[in-house]
Protein backbone atom coordinates (compact mmCIF):
# COMPACT_ATOMS: atom_id res chain seq x y z
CA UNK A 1 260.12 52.40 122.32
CA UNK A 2 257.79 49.03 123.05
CA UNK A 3 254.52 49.67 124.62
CA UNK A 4 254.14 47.73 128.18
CA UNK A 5 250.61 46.10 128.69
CA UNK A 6 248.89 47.46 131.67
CA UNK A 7 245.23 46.68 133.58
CA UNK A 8 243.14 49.85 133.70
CA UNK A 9 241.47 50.46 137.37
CA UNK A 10 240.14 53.99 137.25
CA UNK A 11 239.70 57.17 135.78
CA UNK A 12 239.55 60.04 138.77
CA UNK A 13 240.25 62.84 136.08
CA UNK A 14 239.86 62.99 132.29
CA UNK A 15 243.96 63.69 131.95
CA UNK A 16 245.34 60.87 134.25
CA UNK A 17 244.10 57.11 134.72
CA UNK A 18 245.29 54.47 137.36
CA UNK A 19 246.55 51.31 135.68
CA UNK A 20 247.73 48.39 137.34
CA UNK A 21 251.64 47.50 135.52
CA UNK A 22 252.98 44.38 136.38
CA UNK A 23 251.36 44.10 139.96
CA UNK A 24 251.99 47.74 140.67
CA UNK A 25 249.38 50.75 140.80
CA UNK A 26 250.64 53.61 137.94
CA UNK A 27 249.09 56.70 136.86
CA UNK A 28 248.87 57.10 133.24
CA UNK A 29 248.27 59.99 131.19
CA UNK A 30 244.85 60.08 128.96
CA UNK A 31 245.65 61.81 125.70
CA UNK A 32 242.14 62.25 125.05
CA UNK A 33 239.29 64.56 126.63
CA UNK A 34 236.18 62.59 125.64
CA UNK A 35 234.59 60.46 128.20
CA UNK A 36 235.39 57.14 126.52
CA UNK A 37 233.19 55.48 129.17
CA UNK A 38 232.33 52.30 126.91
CA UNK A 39 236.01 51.86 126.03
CA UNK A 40 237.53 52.84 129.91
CA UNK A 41 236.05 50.03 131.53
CA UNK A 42 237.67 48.27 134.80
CA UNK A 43 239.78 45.72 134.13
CA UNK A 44 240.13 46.07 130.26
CA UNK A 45 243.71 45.56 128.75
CA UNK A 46 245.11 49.07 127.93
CA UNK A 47 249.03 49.66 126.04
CA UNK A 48 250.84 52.19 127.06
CA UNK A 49 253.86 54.55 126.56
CA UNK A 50 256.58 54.92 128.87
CA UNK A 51 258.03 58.45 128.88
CA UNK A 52 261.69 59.07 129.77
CA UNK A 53 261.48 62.91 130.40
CA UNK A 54 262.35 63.26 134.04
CA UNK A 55 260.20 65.89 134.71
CA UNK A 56 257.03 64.61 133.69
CA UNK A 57 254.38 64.19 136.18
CA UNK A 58 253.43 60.60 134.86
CA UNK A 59 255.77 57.87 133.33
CA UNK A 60 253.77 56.47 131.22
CA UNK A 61 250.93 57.71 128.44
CA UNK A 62 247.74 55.55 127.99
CA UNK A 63 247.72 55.15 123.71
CA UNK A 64 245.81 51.63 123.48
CA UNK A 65 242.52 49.99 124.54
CA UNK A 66 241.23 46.73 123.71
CA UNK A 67 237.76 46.36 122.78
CA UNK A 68 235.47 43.90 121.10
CA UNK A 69 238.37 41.99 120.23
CA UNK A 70 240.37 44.77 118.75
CA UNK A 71 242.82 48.11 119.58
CA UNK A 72 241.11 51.16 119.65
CA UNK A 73 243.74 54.02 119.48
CA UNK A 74 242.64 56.76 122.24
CA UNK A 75 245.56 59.40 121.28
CA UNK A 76 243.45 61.91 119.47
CA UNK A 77 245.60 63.93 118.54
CA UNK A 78 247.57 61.70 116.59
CA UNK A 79 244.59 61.01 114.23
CA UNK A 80 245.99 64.57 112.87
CA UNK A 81 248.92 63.33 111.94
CA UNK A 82 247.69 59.82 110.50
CA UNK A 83 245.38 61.92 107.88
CA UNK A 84 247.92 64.24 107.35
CA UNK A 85 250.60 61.72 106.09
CA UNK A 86 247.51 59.81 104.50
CA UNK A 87 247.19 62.51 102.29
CA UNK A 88 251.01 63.47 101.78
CA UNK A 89 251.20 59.77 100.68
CA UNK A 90 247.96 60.00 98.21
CA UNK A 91 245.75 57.76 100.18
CA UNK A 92 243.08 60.18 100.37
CA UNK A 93 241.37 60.29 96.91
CA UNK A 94 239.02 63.19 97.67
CA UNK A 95 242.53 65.43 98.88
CA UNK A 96 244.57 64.64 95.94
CA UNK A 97 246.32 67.07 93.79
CA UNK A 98 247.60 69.69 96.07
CA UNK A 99 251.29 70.64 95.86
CA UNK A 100 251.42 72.50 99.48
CA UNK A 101 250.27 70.61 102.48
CA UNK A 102 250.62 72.54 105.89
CA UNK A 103 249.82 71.58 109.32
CA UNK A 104 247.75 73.88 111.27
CA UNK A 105 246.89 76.78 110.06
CA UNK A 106 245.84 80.21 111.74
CA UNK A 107 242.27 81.42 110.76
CA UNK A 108 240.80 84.37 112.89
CA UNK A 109 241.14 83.17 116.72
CA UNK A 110 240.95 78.74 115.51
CA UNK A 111 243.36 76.83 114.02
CA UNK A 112 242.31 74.33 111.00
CA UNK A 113 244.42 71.72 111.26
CA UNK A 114 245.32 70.82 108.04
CA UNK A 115 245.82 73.59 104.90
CA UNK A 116 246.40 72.12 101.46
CA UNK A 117 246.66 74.65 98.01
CA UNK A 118 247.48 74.14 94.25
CA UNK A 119 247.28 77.14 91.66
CA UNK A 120 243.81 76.97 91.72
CA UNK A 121 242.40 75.97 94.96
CA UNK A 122 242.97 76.42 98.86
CA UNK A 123 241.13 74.05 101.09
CA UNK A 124 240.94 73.95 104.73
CA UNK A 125 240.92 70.43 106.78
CA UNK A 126 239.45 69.79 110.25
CA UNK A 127 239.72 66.56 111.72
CA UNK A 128 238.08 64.81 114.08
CA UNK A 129 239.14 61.10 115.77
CA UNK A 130 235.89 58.61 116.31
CA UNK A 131 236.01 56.44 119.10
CA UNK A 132 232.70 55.82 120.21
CA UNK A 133 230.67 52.76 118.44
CA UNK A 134 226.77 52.32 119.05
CA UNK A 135 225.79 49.45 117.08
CA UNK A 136 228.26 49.54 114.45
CA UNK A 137 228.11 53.08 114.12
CA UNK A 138 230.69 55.51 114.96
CA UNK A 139 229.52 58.87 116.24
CA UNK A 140 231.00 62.14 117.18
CA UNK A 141 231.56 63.48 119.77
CA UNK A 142 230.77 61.52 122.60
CA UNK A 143 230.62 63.93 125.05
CA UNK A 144 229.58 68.12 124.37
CA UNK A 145 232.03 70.01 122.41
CA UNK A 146 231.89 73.85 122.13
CA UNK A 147 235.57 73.91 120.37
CA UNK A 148 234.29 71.09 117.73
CA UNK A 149 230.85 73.25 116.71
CA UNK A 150 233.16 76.59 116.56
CA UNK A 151 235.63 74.74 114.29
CA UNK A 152 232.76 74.04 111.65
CA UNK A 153 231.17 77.29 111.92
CA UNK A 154 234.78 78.17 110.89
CA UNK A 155 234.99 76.31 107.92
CA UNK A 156 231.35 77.58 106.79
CA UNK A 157 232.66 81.31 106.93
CA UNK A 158 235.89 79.68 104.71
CA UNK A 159 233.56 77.95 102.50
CA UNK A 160 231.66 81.55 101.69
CA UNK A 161 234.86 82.98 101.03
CA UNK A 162 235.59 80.77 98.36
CA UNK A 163 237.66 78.18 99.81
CA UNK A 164 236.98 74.50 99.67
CA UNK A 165 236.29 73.03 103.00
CA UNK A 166 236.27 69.37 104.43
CA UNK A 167 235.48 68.12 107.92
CA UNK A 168 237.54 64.76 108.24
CA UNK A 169 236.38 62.21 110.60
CA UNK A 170 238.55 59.58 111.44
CA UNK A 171 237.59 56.78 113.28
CA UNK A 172 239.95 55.30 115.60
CA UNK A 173 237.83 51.85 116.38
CA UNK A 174 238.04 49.44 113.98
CA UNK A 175 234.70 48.42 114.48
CA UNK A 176 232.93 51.20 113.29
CA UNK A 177 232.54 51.00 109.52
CA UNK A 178 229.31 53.84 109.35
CA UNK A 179 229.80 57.55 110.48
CA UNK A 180 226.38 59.56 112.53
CA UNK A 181 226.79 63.03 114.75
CA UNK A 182 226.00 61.80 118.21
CA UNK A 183 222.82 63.96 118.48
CA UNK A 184 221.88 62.51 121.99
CA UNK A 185 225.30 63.59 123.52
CA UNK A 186 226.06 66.93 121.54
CA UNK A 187 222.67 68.25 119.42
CA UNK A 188 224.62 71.62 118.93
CA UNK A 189 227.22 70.32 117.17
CA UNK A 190 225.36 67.36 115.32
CA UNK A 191 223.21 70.70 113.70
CA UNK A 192 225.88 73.13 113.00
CA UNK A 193 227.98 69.32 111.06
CA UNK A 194 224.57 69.58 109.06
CA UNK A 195 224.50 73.33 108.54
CA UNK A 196 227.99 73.06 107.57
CA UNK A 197 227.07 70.26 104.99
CA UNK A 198 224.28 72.29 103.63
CA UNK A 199 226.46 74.94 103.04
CA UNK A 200 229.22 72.61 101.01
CA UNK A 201 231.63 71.86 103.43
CA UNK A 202 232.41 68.09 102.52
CA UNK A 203 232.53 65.04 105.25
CA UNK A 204 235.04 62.64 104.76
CA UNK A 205 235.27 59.41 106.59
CA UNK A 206 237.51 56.69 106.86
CA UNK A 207 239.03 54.54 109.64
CA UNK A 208 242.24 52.72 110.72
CA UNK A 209 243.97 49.96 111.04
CA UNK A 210 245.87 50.09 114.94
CA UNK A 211 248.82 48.33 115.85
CA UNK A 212 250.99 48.20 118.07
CA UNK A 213 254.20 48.64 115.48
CA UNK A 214 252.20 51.14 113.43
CA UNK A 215 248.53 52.91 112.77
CA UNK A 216 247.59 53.51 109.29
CA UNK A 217 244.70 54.93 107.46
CA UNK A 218 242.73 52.51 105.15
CA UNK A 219 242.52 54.21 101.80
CA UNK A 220 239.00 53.49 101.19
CA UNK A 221 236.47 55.92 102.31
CA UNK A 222 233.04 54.97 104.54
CA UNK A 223 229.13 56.29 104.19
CA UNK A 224 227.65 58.60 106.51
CA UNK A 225 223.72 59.92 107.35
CA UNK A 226 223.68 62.91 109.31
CA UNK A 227 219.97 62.50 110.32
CA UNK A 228 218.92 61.04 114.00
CA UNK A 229 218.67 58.01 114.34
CA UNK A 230 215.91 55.54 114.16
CA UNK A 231 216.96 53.09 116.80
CA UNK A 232 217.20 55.76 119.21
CA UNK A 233 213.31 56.33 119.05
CA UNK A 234 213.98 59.84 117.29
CA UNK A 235 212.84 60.42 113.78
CA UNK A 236 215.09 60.98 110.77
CA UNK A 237 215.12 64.44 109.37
């Protein structure tokens, strides 16, 4: 199904936006909980999804935003899937060599989203979609997320167990070619991603290319410092 081009207005809850659709006020569904205040702005060119499932509450689901000249992809959940076929399809160097590759799988009361295992290994994937860019850098999160620090402190326990771990951060704006924790918005999790490294759970980053026939990962992977940052005024650990 084509995406129609819509005119964002508002945002009155982080599930549902008001988008203006060929002269007519809609309300569009926001798959994605972060704030996404610097991408949301009035007036900016959004794509969306129409639905055909009669009973939904909105017909249409907000998947695109332009920004700085480019589409930043705003369905987070889908960055699960992208690295998950990314890897199926051996695009992901690091995750190569694994015969079983399983969506979601049940650890104690989380769910990592992506299991992988070969006769010698089993390694445990959590990924996280980027959309906020400060100065060229992507960060995560951009607003506080309890579920995101309990997810690594996951993945340490798995890591101690014998397991190899990997924390997968995909960014969904082109423009960001540099991953940082956002330790202004979320220091709890920005120390528990560095606890987590210490440990040996790996960081993998990479980005995509969005369009509106297709979103792909670029098979080449991107540098990361997990120290504050400088240009903030706070000093690097």
């Amino acid at each position: 199904m084509d995406y129609v081009k819509g005119i964002f207005k508002s945002r009155p809850n982080r599930f549902i936006a008001e988008v203006e659709v060929d002269g007519s006020l809609e309300i569009a569904h926001v798959p994605n909980t972060g704030r996404c205040r610097e991408l949301l702005l009035e007036d900016a060119i959004v794509w969306l999804k129409p639905s055909d499932n009669p009973n939904r509450k909105t017909k249409f689901s907000l998947h695109f935003v332009e920004n700085k000249g480019v589409l930043v992809s705003l369905y987070s959940q889908q960055a699960n899937s992208i690295v998950y076929d990314a890897i199926k399809d051996g695009k992901i160097k690091e995750l190569s060599g694994y015969s079983i590759h399983q969506r979601e799988k049940s650890v104690d009361n989380s769910r990592i989203d992506i299991y992988l295992e070969n006769e010698n290994q089993k390694c445990y994937v959590e990924v996280k979609g980027v959309t906020l860019i400060i100065d060229g850098e992507a960060r995560f999160p951009d607003a506080p997320t309890e579920r995101g620090a309990k997810h690594l402190k996951e993945l340490i326990k798995l890591k101690k167990e014998g397991n190899r771990c990997c924390v997968f951060f995909l960014i969904q704006h082109p423009a960001g070619k540099f991953f940082r924790p956002n330790w202004d918005n979320d220091p709890v999790f920005s120390e528990t991603l560095n606890e987590a490294y210490a440990e040996g759970v790996e960081i993998l980053v990479y980005r995509c290319d969005n369009q509106l026939d297709g979103i792909e990962l670029i098979p080449e992977s991107l540098d990361f410092d997990l120290g504050k940052c400088l240009a903030d005024g706070i000093v690097n650990d």
